[in-house]
Protein backbone atom coordinates (compact mmCIF):
# COMPACT_ATOMS: atom_id res chain seq x y z
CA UNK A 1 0.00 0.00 0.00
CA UNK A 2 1.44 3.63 -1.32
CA UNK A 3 1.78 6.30 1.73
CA UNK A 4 -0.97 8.78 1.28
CA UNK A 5 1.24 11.23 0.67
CA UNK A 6 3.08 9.03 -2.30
CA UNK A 7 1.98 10.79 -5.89
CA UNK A 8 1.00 8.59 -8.57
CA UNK A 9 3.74 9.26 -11.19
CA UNK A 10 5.94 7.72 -7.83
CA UNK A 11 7.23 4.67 -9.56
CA UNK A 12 7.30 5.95 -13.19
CA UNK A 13 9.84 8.61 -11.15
CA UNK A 14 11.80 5.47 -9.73
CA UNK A 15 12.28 3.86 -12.62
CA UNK A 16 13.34 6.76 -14.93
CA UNK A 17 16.24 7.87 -11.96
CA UNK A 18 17.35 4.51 -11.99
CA UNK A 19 18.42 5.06 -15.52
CA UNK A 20 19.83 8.14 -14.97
CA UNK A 21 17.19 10.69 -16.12
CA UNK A 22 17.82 13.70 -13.52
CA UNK A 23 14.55 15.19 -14.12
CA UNK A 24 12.53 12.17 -12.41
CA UNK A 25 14.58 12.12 -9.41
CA UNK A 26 13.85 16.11 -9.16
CA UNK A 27 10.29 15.46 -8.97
CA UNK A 28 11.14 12.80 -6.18
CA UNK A 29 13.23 15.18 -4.49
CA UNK A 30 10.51 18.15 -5.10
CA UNK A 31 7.33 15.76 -3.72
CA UNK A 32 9.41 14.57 -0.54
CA UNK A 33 11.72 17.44 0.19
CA UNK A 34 9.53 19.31 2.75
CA UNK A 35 8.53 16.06 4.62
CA UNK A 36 11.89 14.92 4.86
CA UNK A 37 12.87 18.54 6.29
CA UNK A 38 10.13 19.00 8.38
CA UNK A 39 10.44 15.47 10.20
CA UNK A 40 14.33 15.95 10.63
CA UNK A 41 13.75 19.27 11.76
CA UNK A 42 12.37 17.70 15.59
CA UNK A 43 15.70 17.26 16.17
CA UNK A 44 18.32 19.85 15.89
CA UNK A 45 18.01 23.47 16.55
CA UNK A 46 20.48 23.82 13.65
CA UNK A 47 18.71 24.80 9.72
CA UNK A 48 22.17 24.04 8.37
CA UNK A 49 22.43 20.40 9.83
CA UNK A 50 18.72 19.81 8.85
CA UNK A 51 19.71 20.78 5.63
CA UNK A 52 23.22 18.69 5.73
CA UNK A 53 21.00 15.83 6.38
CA UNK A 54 18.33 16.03 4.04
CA UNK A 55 20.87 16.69 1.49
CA UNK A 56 22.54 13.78 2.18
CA UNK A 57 19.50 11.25 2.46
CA UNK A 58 19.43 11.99 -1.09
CA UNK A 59 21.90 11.72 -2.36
CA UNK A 60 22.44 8.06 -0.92
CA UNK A 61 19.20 7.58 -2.22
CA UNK A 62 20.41 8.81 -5.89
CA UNK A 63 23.03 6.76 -5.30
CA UNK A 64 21.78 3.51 -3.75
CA UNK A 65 18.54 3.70 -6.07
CA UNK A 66 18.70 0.38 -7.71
CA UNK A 67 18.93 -1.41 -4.26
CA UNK A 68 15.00 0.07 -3.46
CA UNK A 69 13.30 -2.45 -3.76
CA UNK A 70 9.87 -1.40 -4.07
CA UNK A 71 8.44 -3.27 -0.89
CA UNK A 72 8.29 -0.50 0.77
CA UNK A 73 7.63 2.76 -0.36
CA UNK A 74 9.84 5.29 -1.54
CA UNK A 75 8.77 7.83 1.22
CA UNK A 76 9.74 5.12 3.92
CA UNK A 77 12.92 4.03 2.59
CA UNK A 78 14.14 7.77 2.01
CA UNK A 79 13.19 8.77 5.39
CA UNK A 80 14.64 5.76 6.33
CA UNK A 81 18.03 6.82 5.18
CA UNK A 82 17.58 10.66 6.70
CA UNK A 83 17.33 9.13 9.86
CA UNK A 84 20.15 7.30 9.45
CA UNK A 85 22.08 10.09 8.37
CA UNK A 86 20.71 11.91 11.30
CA UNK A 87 22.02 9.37 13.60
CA UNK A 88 25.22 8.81 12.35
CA UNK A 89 25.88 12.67 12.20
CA UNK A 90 24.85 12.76 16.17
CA UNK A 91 26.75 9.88 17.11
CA UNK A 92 30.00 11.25 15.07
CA UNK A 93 29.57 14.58 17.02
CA UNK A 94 28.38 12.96 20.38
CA UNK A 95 25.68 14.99 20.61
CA UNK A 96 22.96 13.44 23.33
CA UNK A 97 20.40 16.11 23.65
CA UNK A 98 18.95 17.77 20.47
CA UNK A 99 16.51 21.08 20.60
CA UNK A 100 13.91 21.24 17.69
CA UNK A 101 13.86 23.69 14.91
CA UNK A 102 12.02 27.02 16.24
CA UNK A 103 10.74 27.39 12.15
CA UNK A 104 11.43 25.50 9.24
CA UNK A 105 10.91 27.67 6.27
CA UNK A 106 14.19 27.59 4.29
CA UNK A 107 13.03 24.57 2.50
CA UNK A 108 9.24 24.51 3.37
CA UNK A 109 8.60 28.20 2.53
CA UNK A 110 7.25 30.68 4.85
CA UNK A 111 3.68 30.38 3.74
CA UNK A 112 1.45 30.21 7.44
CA UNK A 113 -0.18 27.34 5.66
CA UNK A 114 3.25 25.17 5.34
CA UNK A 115 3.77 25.23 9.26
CA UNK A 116 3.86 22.60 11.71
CA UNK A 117 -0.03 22.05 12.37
CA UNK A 118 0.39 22.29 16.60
CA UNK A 119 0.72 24.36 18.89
CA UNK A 120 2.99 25.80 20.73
CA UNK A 121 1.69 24.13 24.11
CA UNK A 122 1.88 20.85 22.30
CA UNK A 123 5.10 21.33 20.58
CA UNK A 124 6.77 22.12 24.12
CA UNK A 125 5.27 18.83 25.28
CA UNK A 126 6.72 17.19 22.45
CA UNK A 127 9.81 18.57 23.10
CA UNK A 128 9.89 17.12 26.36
CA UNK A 129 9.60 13.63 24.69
CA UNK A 130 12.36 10.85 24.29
CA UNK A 131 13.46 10.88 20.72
CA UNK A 132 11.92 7.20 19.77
CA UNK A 133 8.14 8.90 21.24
CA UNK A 134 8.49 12.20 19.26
CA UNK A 135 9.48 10.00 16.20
CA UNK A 136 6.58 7.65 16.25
CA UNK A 137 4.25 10.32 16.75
CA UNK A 138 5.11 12.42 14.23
CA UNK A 139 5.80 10.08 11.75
CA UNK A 140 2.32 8.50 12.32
CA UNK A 141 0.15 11.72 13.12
CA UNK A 142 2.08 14.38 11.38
CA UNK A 143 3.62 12.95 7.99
CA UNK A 144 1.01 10.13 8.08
CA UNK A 145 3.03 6.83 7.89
CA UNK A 146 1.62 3.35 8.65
CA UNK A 147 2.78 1.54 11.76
CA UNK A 148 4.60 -1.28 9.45
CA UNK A 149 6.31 1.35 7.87
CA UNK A 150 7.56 3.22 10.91
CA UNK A 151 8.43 0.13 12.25
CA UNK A 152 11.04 -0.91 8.76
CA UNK A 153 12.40 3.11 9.37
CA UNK A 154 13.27 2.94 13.08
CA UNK A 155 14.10 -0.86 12.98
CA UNK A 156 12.03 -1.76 15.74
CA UNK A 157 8.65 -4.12 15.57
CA UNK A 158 4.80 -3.22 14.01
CA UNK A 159 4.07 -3.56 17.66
CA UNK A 160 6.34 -1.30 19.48
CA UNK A 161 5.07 0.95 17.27
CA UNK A 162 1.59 0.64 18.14
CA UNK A 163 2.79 0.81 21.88
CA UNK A 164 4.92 3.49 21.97
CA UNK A 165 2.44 5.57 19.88
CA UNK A 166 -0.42 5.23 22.19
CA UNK A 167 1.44 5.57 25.20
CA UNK A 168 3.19 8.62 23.82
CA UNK A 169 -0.02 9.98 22.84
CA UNK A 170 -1.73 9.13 26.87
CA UNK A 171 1.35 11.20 28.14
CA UNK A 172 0.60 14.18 25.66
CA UNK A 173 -2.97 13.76 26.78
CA UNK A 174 -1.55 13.88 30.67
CA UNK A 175 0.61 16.71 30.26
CA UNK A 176 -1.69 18.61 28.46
CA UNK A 177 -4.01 18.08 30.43
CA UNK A 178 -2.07 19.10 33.43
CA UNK A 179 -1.23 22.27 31.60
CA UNK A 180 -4.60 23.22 31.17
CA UNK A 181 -4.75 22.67 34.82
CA UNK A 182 -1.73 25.04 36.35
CA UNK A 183 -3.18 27.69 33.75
């Protein structure tokens, strides 16, 4: 099954980079640029290393495109590699705590419409999440990814996904709730 957010001239695109033809894999890059950017952005405070990553994911995917396979879609497997890339950069650099992005609009644009859809109360609460929470969550609520496909991206199982998604989501609804509360 295609993401929802997976255009129908997807694996027409695929097939044409994998020969080569540069203009396909610009309209793969243009349809999942400001996903890929938006996700990553959760976890650096830094547009440049969003940016580094993004740019990197793909490339390896330009590079690595006749290994995709197809079973999953090209969404997952290039966010897939972003986080990767994410990873690897943090790791390299030791860097254990992350802050998000306060606005993402050097790739997405400025336009109001092309913000994150939450507030600022629940963006703080996300904030406050463990990195694995904040990445199910978004990746299922935000850029609207199946469980099995969140699962193949974070290399963890269907189920923990399912878990860690509704017990994220029951401490969102707790903190919000005691928010609400103090106010």
């Amino acid at each position: 099954m295609p993401h929802p957010s997976a255009h129908p001239d997807e694996p027409r695109w695929v097939e044409r980079s994998r020969t080569g033809d540069h203009t396909a894999f610009r309209s793969l890059y243009e349809h999942h640029v400001a996903g890929l950017y938006r996700f990553l952005a959760q976890f650096s405070g830094s547009s440049s290393d969003i940016e580094e990553w993004v740019q990197r994911a793909f490339v390896k995917a330009y590079q690595h495109l006749r290994e995709f396979d197809g079973r999953s879609s090209f969404a997952t497997w290039l966010f897939r590699i972003g986080i990767n890339e994410m990873r690897t950069d943090l790791r390299r650099r030791k860097i254990l705590a992350f802050e998000p992005v306060e606005q993402a609009s050097s790739v997405v644009g400025d336009d109001e419409s092309e913000r994150l859809p939450w507030s600022e109360t629940l963006r703080e609460a996300l904030d406050r999440l463990d990195d694995l929470k904040r990445s199910v969550f978004i990746l299922y609520e935000v850029e609207g990814f199946s469980h099995r496909e969140i699962a193949g991206m974070l290399s963890i199982e269907e189920s923990h996904s399912r878990t860690i998604l509704a017990r994220t989501k029951s401490l969102l609804r707790s903190g919000l709730s005691q928010e609400r509360a103090a106010r």
